[in-house]
C-alpha atoms as a PDB file:
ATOM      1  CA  UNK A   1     -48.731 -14.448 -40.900  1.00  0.00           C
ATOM      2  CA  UNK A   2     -49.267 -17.466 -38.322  1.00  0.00           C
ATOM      3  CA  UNK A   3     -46.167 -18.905 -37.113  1.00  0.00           C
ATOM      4  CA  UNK A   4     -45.744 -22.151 -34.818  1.00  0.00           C
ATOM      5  CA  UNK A   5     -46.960 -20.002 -32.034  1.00  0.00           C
ATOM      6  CA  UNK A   6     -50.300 -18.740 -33.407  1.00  0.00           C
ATOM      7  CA  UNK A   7     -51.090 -22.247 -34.662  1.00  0.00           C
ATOM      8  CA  UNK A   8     -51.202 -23.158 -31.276  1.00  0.00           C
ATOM      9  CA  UNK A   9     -54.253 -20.583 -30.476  1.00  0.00           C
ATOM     10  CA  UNK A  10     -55.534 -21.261 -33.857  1.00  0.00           C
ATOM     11  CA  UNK A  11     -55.734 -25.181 -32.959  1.00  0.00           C
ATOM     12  CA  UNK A  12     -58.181 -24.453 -29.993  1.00  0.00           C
ATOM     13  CA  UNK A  13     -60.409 -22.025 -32.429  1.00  0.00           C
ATOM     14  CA  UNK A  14     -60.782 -25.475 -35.012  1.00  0.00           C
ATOM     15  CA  UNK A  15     -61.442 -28.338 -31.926  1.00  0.00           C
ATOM     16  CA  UNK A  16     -64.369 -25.373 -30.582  1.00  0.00           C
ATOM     17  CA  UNK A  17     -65.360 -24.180 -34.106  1.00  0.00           C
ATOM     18  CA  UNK A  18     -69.077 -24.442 -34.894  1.00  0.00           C
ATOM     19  CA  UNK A  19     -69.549 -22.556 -37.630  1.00  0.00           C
ATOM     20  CA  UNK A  20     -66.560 -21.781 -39.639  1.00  0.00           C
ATOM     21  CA  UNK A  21     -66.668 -23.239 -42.901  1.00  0.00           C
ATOM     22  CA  UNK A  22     -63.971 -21.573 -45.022  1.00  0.00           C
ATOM     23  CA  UNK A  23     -60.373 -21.255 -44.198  1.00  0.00           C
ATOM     24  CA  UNK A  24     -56.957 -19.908 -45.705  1.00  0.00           C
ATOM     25  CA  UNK A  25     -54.106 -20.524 -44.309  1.00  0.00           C
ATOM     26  CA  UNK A  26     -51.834 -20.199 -47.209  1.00  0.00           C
ATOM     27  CA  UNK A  27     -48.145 -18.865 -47.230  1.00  0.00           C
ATOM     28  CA  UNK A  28     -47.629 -18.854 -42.881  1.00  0.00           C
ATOM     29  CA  UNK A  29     -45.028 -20.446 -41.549  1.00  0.00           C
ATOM     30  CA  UNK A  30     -46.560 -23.513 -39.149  1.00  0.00           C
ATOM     31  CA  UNK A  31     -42.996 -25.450 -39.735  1.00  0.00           C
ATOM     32  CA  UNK A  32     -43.137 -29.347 -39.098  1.00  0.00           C
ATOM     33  CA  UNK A  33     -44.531 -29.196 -35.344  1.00  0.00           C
ATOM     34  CA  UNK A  34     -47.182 -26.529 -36.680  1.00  0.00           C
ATOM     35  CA  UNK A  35     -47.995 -28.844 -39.551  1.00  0.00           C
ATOM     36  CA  UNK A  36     -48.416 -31.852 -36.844  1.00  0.00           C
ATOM     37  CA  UNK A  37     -50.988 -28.999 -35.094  1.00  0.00           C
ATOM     38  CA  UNK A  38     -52.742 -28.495 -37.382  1.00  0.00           C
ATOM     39  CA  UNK A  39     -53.268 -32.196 -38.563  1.00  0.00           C
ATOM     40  CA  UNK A  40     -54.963 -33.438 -35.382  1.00  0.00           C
ATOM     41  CA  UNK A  41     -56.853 -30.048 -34.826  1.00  0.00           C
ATOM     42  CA  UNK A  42     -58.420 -30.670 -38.475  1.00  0.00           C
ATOM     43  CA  UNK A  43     -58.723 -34.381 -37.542  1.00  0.00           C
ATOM     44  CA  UNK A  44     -61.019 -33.256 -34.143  1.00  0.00           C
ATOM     45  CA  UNK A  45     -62.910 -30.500 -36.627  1.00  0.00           C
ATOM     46  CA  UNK A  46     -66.232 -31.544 -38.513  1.00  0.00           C
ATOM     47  CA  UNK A  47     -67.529 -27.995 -39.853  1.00  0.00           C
ATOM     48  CA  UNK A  48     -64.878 -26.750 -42.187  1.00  0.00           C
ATOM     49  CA  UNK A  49     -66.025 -27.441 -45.404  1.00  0.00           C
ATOM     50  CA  UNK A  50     -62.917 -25.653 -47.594  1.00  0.00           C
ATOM     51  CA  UNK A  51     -59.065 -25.293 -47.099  1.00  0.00           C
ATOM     52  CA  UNK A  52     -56.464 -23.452 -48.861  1.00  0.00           C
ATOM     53  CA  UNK A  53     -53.178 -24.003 -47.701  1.00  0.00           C
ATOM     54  CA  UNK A  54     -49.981 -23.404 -49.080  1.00  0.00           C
ATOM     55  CA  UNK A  55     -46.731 -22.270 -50.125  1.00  0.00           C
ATOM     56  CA  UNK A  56     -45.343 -24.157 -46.726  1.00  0.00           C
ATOM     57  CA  UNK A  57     -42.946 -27.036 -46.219  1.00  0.00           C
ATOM     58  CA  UNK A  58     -44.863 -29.889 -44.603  1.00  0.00           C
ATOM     59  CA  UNK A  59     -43.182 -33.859 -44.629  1.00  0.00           C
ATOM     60  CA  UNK A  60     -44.349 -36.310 -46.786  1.00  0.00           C
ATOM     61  CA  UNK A  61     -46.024 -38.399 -44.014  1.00  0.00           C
ATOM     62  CA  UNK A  62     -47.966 -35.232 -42.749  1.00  0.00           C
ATOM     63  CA  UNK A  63     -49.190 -34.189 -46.099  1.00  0.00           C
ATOM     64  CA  UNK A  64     -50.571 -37.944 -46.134  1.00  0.00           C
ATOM     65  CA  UNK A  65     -52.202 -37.531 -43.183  1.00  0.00           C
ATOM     66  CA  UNK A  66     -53.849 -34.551 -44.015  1.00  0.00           C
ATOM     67  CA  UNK A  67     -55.118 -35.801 -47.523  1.00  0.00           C
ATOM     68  CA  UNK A  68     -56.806 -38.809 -45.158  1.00  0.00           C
ATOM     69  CA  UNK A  69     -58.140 -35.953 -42.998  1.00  0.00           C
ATOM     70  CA  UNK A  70     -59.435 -34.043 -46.031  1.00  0.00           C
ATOM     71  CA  UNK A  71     -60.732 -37.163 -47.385  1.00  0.00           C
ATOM     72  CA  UNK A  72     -62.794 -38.759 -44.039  1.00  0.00           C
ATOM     73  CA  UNK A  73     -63.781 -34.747 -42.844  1.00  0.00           C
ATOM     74  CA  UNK A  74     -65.097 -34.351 -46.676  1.00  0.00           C
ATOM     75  CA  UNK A  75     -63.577 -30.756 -47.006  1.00  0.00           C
ATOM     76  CA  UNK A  76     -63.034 -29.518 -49.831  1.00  0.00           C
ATOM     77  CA  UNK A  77     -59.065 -28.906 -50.522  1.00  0.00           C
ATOM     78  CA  UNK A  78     -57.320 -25.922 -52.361  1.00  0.00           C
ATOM     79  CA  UNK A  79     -53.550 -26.864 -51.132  1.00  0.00           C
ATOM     80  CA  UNK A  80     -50.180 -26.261 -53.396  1.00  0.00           C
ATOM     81  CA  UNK A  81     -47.221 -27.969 -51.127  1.00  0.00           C
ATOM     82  CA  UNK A  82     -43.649 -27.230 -50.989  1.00  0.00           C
ATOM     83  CA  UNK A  83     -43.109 -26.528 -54.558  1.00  0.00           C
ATOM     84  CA  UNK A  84     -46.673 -25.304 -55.613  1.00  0.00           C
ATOM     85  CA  UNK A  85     -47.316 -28.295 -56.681  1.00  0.00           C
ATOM     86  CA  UNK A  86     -50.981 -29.140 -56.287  1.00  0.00           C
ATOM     87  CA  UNK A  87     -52.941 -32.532 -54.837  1.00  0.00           C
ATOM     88  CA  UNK A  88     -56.517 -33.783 -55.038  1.00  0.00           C
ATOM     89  CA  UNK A  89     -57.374 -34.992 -51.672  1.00  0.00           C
ATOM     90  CA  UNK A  90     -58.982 -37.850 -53.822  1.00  0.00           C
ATOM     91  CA  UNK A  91     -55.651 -38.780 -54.901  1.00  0.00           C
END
């Protein structure tokens, strides 16, 4: 399980990453700073192709910004939010 702490290291992996193209992150625990993280590390990454995420609390504004991030970086998005409920980046 990544916490806020590991997100941290896991940021610097994602702004270096060349080749990683598949990632799950579901059920950790990034918290609201974590989220924020990951957002801008994902914003700086152009190789990841898919994302699952999930089973996390994460604002409204930040999931926002990561369905613009999904959107613009073309990956492809497996995420259930807060209450499993699940979005198309497209939305």
């Amino acid at each position: 399980m990544i916490d806020y702490k590991g997100v941290t290291s896991l940021e610097k992996v994602l702004y270096m990453n060349t080749t990683l193209a598949s990632l799950n992150l579901s059920e950790n625990k990034f918290g609201f700073e974590g989220s924020k993280i990951l957002i801008e590390a994902l914003r700086k990454n152009v190789t990841l192709i898919t994302l699952h995420i999930g089973r996390y609390d994460m604002s409204y504004d930040d999931r926002n910004n990561l369905k613009k991030i999904l959107r613009k970086n073309s990956i492809s998005a497996f995420v259930e939010l807060i209450s499993d409920n699940q979005f198309n980046p497209g939305d």
